[in-house]
C-alpha atoms as a PDB file:
ATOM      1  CA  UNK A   1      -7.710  17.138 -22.716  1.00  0.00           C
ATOM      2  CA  UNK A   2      -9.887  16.812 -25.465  1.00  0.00           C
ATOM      3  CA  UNK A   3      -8.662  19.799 -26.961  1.00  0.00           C
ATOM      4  CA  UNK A   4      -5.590  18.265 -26.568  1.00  0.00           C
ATOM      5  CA  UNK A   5      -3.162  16.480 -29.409  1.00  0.00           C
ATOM      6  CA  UNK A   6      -3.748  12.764 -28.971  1.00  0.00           C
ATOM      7  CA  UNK A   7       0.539  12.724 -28.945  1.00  0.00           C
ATOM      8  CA  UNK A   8       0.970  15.245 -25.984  1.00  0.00           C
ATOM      9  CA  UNK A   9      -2.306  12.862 -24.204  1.00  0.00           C
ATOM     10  CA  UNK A  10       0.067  10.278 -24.709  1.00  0.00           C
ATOM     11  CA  UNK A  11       2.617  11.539 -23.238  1.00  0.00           C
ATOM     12  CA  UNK A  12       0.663  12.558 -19.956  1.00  0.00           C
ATOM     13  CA  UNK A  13      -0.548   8.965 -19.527  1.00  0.00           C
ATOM     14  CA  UNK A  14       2.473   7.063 -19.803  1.00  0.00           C
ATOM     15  CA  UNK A  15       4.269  10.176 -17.025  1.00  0.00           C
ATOM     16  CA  UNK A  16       1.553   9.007 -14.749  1.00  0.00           C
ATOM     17  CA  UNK A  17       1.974   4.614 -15.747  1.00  0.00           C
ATOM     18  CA  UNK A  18       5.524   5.346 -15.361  1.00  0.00           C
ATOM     19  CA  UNK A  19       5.096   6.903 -12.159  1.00  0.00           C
ATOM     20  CA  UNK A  20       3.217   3.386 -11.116  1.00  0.00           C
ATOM     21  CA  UNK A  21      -0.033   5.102 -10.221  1.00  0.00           C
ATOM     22  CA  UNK A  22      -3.203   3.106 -10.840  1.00  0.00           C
ATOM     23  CA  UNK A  23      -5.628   4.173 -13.126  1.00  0.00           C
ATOM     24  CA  UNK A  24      -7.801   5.727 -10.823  1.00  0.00           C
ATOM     25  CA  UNK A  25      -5.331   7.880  -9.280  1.00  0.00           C
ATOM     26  CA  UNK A  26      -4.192   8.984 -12.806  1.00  0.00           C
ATOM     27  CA  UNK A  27      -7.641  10.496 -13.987  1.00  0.00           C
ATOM     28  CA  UNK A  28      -8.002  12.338 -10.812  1.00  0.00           C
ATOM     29  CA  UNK A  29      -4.196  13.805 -11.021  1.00  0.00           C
ATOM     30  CA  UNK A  30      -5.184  14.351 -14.884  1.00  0.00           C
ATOM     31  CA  UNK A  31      -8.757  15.958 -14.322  1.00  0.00           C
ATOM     32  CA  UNK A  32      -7.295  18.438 -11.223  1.00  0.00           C
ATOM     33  CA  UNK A  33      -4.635  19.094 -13.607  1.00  0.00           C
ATOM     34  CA  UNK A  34      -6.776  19.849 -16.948  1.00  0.00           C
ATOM     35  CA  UNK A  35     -10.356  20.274 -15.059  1.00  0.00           C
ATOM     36  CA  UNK A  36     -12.918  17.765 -14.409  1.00  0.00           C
ATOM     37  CA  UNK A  37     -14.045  15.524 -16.907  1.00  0.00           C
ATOM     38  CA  UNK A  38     -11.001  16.042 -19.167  1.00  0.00           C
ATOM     39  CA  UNK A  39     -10.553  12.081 -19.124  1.00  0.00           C
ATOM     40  CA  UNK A  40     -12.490   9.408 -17.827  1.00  0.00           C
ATOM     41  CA  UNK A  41     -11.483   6.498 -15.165  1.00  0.00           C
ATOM     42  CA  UNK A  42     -12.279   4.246 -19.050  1.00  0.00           C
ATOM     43  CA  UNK A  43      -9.877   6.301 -21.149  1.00  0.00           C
ATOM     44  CA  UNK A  44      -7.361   5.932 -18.561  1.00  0.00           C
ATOM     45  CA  UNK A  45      -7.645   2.114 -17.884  1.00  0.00           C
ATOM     46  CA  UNK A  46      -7.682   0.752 -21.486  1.00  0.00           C
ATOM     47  CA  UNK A  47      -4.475   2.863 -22.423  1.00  0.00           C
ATOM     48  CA  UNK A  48      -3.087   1.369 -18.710  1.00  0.00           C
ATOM     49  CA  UNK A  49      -3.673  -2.038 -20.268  1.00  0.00           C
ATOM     50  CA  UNK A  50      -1.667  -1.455 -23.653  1.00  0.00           C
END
């Protein structure tokens, strides 16, 4: 994801808070989706929090 635009990153993050997965869940949909270690469980919570 890295690679990325921070807007389209955005965008996948909130698809997966609005689909009311945890934060856990969403790095592993987001990393099988984009390949391992394209975000981290840390990325994922913080923007989960905003």
């Amino acid at each position: 994801l890295f690679d990325m635009e921070s807007k389209e990153m955005r965008i996948i993050f909130l698809y997966e808070y609005k689909l009311d997965h945890s934060a856990a869940e969403a790095t592993r949909n987001i990393n099988t989706a984009f390949g391992e270690g394209s975000v981290s469980d840390r990325i994922i919570r913080r923007w989960f929090e905003k």
